[in-house]
PDB file of N, CA and C in Angstrom:
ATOM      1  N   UNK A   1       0.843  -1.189   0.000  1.00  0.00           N
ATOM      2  CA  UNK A   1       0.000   0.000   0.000  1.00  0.00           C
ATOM      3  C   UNK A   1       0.879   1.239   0.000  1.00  0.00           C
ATOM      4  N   UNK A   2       0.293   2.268  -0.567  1.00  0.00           N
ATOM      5  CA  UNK A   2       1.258   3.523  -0.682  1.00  0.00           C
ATOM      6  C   UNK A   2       0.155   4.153  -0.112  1.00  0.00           C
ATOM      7  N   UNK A   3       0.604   5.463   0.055  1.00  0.00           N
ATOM      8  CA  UNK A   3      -0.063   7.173   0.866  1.00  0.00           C
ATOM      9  C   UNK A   3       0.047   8.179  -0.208  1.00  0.00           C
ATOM     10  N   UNK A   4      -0.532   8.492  -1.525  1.00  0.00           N
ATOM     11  CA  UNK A   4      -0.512   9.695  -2.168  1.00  0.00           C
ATOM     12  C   UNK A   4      -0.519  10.890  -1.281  1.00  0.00           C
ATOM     13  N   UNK A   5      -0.073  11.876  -0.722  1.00  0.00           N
ATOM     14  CA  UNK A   5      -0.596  13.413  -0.220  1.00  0.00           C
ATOM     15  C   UNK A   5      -0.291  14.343  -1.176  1.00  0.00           C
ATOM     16  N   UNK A   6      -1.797  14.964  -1.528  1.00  0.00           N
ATOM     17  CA  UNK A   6      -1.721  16.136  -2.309  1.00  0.00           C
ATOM     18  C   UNK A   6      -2.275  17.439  -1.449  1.00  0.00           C
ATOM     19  N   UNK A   7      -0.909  18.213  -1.027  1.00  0.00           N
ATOM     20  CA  UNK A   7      -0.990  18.781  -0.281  1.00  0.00           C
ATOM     21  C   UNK A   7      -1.484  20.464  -0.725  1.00  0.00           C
ATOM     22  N   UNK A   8      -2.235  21.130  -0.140  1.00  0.00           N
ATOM     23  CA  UNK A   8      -2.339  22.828  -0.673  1.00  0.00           C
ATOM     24  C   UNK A   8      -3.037  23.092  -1.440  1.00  0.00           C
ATOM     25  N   UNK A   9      -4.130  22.990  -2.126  1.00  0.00           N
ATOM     26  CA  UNK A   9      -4.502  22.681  -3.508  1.00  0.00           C
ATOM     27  C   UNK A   9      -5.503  24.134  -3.277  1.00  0.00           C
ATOM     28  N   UNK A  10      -5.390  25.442  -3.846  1.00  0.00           N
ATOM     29  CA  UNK A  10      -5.877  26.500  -3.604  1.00  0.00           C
ATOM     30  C   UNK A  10      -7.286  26.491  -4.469  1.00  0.00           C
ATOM     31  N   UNK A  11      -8.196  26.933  -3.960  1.00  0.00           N
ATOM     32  CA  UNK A  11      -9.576  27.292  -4.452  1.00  0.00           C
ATOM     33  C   UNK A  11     -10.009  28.769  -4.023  1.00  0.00           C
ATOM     34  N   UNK A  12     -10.414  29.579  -5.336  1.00  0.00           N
ATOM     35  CA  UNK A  12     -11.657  30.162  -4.945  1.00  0.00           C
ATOM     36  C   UNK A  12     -13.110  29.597  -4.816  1.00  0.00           C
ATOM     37  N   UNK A  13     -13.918  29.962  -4.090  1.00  0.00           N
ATOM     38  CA  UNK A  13     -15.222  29.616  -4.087  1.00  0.00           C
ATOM     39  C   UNK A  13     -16.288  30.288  -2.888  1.00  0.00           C
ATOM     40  N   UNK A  14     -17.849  29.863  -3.849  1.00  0.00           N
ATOM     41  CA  UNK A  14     -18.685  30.516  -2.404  1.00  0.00           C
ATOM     42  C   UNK A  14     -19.274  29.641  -2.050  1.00  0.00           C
ATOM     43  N   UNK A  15     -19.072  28.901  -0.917  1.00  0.00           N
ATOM     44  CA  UNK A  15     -19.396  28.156   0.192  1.00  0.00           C
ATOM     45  C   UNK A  15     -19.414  29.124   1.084  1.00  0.00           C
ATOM     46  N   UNK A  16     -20.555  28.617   2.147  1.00  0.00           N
ATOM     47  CA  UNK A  16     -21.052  29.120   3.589  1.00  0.00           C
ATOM     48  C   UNK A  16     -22.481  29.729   4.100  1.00  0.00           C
ATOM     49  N   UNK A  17     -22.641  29.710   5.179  1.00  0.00           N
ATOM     50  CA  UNK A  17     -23.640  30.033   5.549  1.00  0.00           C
ATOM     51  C   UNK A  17     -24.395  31.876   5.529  1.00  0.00           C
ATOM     52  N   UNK A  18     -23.646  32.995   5.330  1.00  0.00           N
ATOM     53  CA  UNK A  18     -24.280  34.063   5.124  1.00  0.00           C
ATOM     54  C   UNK A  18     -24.000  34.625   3.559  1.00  0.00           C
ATOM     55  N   UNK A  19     -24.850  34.924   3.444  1.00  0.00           N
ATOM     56  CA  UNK A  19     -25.178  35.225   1.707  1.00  0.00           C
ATOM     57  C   UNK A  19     -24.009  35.828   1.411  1.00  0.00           C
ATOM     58  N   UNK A  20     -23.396  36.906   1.968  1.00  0.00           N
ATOM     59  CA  UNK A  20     -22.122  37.474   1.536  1.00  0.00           C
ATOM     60  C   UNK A  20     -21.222  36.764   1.026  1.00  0.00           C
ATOM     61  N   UNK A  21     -21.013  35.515   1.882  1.00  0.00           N
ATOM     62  CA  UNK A  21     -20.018  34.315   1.605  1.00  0.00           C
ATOM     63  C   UNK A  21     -20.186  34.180  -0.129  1.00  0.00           C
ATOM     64  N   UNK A  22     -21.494  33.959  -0.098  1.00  0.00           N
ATOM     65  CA  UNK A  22     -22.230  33.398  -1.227  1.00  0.00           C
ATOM     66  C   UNK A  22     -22.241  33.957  -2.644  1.00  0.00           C
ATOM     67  N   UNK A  23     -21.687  35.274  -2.190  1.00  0.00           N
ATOM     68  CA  UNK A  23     -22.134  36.199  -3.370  1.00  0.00           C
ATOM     69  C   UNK A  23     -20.575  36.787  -3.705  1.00  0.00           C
ATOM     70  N   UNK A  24     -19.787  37.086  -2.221  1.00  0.00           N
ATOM     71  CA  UNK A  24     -17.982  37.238  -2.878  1.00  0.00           C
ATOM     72  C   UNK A  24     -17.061  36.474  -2.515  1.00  0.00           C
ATOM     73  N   UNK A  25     -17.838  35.495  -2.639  1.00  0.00           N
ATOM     74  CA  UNK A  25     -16.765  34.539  -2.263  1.00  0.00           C
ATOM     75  C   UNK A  25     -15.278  34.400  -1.769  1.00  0.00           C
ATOM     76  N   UNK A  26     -14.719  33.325  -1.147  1.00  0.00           N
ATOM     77  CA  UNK A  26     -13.411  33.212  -0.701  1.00  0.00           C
ATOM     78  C   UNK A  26     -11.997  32.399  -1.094  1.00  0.00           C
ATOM     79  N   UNK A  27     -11.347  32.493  -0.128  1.00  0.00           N
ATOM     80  CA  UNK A  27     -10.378  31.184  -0.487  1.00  0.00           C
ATOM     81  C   UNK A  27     -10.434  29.938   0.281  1.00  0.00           C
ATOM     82  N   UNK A  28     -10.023  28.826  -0.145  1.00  0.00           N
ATOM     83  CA  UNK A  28      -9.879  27.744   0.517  1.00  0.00           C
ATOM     84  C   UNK A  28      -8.673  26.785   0.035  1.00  0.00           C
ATOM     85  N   UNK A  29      -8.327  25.853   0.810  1.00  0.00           N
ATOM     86  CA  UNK A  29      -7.364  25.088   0.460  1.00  0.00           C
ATOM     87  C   UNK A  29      -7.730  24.046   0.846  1.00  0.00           C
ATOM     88  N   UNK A  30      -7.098  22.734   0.108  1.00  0.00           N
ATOM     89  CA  UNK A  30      -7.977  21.196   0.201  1.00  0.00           C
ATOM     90  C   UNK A  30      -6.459  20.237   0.720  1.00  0.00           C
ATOM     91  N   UNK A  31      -6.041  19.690   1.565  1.00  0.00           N
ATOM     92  CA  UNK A  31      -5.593  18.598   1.504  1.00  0.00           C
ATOM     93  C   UNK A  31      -6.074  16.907   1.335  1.00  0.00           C
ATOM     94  N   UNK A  32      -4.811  16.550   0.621  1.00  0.00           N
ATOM     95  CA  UNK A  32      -6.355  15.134   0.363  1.00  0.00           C
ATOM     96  C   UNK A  32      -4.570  13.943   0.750  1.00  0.00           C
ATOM     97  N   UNK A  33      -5.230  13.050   1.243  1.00  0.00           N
ATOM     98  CA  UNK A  33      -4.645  11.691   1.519  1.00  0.00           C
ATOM     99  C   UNK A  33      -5.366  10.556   0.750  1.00  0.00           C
ATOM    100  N   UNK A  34      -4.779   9.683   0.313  1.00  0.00           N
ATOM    101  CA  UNK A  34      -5.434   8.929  -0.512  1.00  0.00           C
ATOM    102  C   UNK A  34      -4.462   7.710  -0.520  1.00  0.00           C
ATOM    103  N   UNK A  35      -4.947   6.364   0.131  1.00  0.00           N
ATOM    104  CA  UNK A  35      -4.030   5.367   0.200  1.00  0.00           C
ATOM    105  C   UNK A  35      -4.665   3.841  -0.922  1.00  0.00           C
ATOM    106  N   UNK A  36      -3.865   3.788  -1.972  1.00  0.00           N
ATOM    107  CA  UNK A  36      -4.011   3.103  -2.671  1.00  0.00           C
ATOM    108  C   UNK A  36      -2.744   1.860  -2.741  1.00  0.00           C
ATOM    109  N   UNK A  37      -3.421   1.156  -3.475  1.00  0.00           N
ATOM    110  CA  UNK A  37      -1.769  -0.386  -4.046  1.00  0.00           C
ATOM    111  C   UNK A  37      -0.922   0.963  -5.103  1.00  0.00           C
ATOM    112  N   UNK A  38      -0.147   0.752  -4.693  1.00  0.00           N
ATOM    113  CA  UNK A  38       0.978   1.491  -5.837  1.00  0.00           C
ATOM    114  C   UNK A  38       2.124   0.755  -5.911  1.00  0.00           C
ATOM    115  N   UNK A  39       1.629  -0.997  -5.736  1.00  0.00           N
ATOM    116  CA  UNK A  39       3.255  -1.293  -5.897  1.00  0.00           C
ATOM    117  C   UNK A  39       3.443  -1.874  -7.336  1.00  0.00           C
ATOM    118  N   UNK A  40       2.276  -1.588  -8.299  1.00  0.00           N
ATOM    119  CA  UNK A  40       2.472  -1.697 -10.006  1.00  0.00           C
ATOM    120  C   UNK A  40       3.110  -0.659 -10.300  1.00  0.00           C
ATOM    121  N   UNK A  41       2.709   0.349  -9.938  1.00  0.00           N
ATOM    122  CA  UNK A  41       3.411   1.771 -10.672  1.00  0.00           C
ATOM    123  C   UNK A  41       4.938   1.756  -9.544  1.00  0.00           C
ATOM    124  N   UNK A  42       5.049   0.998  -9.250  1.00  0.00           N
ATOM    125  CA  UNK A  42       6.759   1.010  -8.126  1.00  0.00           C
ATOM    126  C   UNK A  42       7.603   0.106  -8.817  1.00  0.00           C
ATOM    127  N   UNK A  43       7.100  -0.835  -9.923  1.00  0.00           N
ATOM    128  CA  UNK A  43       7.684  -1.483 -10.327  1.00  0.00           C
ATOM    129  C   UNK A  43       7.752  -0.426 -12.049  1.00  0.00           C
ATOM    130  N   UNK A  44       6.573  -0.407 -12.679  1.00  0.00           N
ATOM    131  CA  UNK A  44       6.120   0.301 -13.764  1.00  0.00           C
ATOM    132  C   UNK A  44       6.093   1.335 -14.640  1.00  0.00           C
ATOM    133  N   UNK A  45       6.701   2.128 -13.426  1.00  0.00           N
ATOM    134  CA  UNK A  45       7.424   3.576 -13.194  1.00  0.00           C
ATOM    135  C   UNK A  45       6.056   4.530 -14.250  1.00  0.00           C
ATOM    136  N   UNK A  46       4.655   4.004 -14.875  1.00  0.00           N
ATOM    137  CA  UNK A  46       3.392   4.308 -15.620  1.00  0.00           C
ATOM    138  C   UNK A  46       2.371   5.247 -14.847  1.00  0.00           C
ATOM    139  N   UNK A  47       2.384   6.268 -15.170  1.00  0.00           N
ATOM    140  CA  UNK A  47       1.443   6.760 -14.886  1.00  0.00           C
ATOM    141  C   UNK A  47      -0.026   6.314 -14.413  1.00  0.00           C
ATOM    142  N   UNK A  48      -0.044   5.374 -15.966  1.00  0.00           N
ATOM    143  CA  UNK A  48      -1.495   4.942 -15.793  1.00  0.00           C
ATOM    144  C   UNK A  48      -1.723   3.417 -14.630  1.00  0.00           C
ATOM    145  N   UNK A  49      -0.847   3.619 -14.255  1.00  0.00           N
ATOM    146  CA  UNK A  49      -0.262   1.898 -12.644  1.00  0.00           C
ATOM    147  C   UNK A  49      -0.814   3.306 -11.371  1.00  0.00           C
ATOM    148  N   UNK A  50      -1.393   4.172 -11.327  1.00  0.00           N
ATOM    149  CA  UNK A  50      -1.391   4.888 -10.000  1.00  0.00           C
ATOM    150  C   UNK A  50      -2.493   5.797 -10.218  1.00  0.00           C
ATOM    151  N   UNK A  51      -2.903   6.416  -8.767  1.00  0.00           N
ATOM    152  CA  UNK A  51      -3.973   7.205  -8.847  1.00  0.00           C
ATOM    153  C   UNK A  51      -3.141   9.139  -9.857  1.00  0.00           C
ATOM    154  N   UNK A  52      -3.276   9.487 -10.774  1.00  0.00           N
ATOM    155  CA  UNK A  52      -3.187  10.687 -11.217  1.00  0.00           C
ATOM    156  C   UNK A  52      -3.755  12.110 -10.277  1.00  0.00           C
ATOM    157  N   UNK A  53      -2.315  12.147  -9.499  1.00  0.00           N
ATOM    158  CA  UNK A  53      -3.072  13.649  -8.697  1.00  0.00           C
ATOM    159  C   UNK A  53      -3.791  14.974  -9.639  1.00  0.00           C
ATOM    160  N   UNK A  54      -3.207  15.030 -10.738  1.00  0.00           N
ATOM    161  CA  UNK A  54      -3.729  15.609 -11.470  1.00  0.00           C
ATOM    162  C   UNK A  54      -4.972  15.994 -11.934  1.00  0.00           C
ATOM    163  N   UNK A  55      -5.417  14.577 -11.826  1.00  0.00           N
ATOM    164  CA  UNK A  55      -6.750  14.116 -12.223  1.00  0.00           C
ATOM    165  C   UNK A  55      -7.671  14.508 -10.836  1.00  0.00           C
ATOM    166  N   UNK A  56      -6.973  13.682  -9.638  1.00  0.00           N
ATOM    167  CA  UNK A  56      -7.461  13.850  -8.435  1.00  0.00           C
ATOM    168  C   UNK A  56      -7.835  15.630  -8.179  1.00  0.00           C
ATOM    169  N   UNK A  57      -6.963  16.387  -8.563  1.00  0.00           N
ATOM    170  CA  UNK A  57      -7.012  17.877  -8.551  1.00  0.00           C
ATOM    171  C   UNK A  57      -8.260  18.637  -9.570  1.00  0.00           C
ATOM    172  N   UNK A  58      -8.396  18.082 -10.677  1.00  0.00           N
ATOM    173  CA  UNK A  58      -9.819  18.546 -11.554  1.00  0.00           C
ATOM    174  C   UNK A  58     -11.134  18.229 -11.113  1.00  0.00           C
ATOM    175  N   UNK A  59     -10.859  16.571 -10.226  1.00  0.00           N
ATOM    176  CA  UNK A  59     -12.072  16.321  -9.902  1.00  0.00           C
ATOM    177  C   UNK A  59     -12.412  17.010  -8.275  1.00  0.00           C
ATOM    178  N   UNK A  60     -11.453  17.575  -7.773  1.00  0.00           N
ATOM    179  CA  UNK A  60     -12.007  18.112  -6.250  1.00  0.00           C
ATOM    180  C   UNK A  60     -12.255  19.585  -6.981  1.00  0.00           C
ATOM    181  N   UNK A  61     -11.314  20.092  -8.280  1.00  0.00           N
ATOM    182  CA  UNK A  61     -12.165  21.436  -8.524  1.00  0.00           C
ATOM    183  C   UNK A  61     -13.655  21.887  -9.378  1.00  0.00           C
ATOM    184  N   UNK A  62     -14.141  20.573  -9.471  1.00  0.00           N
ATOM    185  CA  UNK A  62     -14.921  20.707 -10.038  1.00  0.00           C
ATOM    186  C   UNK A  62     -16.147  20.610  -8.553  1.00  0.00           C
ATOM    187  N   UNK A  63     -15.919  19.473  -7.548  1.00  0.00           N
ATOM    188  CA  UNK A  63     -16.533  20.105  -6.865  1.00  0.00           C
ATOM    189  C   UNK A  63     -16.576  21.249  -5.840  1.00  0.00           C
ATOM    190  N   UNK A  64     -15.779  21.488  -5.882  1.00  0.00           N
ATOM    191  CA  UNK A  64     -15.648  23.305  -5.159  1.00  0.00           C
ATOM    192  C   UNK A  64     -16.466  24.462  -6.138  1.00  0.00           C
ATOM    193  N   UNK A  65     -16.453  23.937  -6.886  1.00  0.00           N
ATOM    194  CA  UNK A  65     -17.584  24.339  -7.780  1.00  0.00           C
ATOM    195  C   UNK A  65     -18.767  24.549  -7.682  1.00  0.00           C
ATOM    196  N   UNK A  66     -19.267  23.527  -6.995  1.00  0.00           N
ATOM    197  CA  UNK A  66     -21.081  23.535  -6.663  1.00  0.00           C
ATOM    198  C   UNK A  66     -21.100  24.322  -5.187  1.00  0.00           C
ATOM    199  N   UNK A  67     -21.550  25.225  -5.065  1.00  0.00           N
ATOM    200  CA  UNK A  67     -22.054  25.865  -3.835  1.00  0.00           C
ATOM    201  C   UNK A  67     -22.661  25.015  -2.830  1.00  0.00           C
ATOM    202  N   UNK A  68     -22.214  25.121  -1.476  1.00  0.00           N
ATOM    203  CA  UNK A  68     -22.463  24.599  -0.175  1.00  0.00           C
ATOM    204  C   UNK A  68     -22.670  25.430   1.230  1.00  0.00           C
ATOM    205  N   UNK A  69     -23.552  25.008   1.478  1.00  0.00           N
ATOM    206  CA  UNK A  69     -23.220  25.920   3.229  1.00  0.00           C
ATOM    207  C   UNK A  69     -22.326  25.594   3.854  1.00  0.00           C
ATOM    208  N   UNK A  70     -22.099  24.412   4.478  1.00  0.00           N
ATOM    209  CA  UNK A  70     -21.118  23.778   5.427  1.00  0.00           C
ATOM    210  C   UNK A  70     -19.551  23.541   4.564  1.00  0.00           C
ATOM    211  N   UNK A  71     -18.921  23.130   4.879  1.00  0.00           N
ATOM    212  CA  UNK A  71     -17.575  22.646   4.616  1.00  0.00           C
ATOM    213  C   UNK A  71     -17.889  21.374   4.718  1.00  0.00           C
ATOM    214  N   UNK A  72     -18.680  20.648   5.583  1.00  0.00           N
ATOM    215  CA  UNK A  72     -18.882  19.024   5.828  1.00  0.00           C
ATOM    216  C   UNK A  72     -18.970  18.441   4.724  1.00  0.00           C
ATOM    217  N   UNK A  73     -20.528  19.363   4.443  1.00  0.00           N
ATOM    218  CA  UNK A  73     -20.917  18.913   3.022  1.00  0.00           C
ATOM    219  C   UNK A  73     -19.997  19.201   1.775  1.00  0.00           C
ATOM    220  N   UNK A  74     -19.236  19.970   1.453  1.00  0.00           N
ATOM    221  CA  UNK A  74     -17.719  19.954   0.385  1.00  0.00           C
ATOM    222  C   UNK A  74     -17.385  18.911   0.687  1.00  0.00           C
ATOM    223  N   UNK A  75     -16.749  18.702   1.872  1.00  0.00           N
ATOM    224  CA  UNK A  75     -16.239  17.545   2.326  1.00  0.00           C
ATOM    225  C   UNK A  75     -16.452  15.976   1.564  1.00  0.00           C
ATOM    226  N   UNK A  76     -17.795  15.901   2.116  1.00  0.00           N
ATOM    227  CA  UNK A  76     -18.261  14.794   2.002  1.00  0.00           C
ATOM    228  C   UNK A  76     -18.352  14.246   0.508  1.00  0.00           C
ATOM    229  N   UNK A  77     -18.910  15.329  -0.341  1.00  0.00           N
ATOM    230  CA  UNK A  77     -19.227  15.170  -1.658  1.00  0.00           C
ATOM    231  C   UNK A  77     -17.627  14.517  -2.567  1.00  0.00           C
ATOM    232  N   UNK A  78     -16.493  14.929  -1.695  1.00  0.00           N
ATOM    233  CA  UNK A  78     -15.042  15.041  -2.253  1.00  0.00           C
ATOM    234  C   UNK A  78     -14.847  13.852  -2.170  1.00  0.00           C
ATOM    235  N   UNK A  79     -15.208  13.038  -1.121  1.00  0.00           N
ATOM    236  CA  UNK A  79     -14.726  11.985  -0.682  1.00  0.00           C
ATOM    237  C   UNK A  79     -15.617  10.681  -1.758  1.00  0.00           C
ATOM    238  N   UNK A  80     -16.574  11.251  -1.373  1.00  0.00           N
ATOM    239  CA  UNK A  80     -17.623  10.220  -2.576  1.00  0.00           C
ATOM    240  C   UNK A  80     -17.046  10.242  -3.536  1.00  0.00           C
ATOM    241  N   UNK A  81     -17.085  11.632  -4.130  1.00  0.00           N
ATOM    242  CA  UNK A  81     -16.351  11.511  -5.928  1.00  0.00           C
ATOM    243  C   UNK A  81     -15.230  10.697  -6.313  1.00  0.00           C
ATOM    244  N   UNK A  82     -14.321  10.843  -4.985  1.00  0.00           N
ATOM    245  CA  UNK A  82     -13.081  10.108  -4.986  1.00  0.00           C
ATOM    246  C   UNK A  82     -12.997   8.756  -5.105  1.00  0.00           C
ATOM    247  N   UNK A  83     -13.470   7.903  -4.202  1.00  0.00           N
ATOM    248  CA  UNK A  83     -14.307   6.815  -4.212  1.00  0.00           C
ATOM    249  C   UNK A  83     -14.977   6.169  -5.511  1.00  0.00           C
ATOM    250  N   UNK A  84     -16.065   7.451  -6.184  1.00  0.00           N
ATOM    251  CA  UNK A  84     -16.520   7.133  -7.231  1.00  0.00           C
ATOM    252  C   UNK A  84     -15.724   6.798  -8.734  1.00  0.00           C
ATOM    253  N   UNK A  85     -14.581   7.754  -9.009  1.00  0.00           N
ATOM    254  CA  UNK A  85     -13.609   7.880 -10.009  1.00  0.00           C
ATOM    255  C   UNK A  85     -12.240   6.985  -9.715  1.00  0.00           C
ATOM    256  N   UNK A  86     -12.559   6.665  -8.248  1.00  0.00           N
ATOM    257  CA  UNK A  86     -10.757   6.231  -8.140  1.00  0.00           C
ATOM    258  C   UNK A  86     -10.523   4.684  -7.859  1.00  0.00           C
ATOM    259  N   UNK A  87     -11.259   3.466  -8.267  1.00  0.00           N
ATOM    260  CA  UNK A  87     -11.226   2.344  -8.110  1.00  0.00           C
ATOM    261  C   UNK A  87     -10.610   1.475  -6.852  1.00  0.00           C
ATOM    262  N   UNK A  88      -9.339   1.992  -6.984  1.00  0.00           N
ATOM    263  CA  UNK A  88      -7.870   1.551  -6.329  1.00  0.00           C
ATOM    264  C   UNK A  88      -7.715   2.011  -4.853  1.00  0.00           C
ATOM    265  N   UNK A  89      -8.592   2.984  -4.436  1.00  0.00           N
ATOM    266  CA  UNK A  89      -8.410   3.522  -2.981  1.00  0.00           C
ATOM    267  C   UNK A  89      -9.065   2.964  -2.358  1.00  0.00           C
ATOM    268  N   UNK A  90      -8.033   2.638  -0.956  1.00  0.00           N
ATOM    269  CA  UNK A  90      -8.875   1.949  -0.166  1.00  0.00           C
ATOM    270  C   UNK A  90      -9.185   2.786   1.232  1.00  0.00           C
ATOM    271  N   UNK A  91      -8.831   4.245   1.108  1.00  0.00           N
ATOM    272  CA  UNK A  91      -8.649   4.818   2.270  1.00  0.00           C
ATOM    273  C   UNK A  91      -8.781   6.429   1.955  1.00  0.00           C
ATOM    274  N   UNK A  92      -9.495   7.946   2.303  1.00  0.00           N
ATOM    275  CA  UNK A  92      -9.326   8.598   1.847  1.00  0.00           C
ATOM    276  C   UNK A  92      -9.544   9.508   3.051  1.00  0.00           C
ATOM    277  N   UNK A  93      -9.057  10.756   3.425  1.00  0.00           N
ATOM    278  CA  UNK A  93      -9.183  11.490   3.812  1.00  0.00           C
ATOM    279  C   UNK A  93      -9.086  13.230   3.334  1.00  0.00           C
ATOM    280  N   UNK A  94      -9.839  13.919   3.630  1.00  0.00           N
ATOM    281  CA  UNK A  94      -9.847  15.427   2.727  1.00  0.00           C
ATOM    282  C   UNK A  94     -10.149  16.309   4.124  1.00  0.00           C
ATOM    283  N   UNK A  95      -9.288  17.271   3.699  1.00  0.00           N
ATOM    284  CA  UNK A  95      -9.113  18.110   4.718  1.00  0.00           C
ATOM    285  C   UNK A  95      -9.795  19.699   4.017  1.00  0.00           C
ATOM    286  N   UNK A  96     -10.470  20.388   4.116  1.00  0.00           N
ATOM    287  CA  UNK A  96     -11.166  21.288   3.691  1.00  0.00           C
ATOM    288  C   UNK A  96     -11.245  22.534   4.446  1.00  0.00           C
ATOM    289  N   UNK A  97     -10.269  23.448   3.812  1.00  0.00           N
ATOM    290  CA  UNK A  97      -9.796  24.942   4.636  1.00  0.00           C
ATOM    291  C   UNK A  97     -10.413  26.022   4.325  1.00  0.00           C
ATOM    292  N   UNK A  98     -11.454  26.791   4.981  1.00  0.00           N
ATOM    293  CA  UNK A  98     -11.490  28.420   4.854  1.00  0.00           C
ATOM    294  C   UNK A  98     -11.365  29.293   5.069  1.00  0.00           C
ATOM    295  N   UNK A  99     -10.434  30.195   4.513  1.00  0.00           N
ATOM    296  CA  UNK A  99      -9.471  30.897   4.667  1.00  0.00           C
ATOM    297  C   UNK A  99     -10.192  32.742   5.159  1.00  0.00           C
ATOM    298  N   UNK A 100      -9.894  33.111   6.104  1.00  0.00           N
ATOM    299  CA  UNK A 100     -10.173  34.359   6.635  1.00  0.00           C
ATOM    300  C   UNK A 100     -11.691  34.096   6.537  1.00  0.00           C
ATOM    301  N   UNK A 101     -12.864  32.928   7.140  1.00  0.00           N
ATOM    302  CA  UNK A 101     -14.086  33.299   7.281  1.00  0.00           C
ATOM    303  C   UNK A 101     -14.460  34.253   8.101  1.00  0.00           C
ATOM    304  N   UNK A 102     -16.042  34.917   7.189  1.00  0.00           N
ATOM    305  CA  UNK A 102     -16.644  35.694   8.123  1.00  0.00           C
ATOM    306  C   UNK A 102     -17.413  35.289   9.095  1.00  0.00           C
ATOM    307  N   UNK A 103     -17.374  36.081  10.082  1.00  0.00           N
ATOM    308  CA  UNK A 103     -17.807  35.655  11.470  1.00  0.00           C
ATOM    309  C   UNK A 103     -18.913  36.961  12.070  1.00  0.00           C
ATOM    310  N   UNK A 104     -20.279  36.739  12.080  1.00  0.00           N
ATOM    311  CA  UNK A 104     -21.319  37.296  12.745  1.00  0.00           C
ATOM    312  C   UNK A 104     -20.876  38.866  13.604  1.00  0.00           C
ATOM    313  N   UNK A 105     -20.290  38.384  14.212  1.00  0.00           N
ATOM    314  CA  UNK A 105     -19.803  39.701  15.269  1.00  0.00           C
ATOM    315  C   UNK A 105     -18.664  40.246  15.482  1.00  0.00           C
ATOM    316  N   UNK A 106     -17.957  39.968  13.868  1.00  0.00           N
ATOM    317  CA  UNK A 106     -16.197  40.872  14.175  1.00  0.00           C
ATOM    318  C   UNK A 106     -15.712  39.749  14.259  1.00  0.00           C
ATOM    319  N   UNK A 107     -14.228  40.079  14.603  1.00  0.00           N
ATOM    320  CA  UNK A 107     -13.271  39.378  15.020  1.00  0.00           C
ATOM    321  C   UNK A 107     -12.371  38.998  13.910  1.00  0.00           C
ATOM    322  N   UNK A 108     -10.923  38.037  13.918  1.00  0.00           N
ATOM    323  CA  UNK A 108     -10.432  37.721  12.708  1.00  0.00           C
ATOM    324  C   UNK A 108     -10.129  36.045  13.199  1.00  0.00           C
ATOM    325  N   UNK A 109     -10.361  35.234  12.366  1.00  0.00           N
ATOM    326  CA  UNK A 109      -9.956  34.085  12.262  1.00  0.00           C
ATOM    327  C   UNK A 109      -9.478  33.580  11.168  1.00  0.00           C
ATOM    328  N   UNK A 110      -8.169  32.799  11.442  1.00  0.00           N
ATOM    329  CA  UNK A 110      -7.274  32.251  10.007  1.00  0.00           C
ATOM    330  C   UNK A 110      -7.357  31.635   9.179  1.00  0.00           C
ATOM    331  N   UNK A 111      -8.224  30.303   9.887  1.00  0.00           N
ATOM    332  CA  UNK A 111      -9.082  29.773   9.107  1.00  0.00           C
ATOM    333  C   UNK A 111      -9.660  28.358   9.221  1.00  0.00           C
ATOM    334  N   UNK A 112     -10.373  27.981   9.175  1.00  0.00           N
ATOM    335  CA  UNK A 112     -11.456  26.890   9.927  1.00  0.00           C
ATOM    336  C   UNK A 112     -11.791  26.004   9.025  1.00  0.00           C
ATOM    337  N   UNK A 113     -11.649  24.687   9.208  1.00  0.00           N
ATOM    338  CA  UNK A 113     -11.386  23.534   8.686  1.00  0.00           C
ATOM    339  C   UNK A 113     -12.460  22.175   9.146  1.00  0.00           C
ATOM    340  N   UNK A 114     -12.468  21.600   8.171  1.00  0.00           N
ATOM    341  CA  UNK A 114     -12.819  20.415   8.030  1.00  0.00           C
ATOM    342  C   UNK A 114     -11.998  18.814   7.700  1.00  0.00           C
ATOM    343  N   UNK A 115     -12.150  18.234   8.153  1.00  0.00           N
ATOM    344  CA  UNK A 115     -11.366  16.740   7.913  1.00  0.00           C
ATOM    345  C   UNK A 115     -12.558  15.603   8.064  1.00  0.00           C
ATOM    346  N   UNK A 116     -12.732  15.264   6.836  1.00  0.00           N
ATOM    347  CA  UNK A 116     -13.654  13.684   7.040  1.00  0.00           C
ATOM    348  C   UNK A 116     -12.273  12.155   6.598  1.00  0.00           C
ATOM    349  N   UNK A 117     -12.747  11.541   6.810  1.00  0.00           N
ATOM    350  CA  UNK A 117     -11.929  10.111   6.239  1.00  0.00           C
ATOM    351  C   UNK A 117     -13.064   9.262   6.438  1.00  0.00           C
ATOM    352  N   UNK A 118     -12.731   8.301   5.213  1.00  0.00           N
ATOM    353  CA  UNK A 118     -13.102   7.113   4.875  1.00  0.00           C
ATOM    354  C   UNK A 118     -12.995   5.746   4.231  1.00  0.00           C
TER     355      UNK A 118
END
């Protein structure tokens, strides 16, 4: 078994709960873990022997794409897709960052996160 980490993966998008979010949206950043067999592509040195972060990277920006309230729900949807497109994984975790959210009553926060695995 191997550990892909595709670490940092920058997004704009409007996710969140007050319309502002919704309407100027922010930044976010995605870490993703993804543990698949990679001992074909260790021998194979083939692209097509391993999961393509590349690929892995179009398909989490496509869902950062669809508007969400929560981060859970980004979350969750990431992990499915992953699952859905990626045969070979037997293990996934996504970490889901938003960067300078707004917060009801002031204040500054750096930025507030999500982590599902499955």
């Amino acid at each position: 078994m191997g550990l892909i980490e595709i670490e940092g993966m920058d997004f704009f998008a409007y996710h969140g709960c007050f319309k502002e979010e919704r309407v100027i949206g922010t930044r976010f950043t995605v870490d993703a873990w993804l543990t698949t067999d990679t001992s074909e592509s260790e021998t194979s040195d083939s692209l097509k022997d391993t999961v393509n972060y590349q690929a892995v990277y179009a398909l989490l920006r496509q869902e950062m794409e669809l508007h969400s309230h929560l981060l859970e729900h980004v979350a969750r949807r990431m992990v499915d897709a992953l699952y859905r497109d990626f045969k070979t994984l037997t293990h996934v975790k996504i970490k889901v960052s938003k960067l300078n959210p707004a917060l009801a009553h002031g204040g500054k926060i750096r930025q507030v996160s999500v982590t599902l695995e499955r």
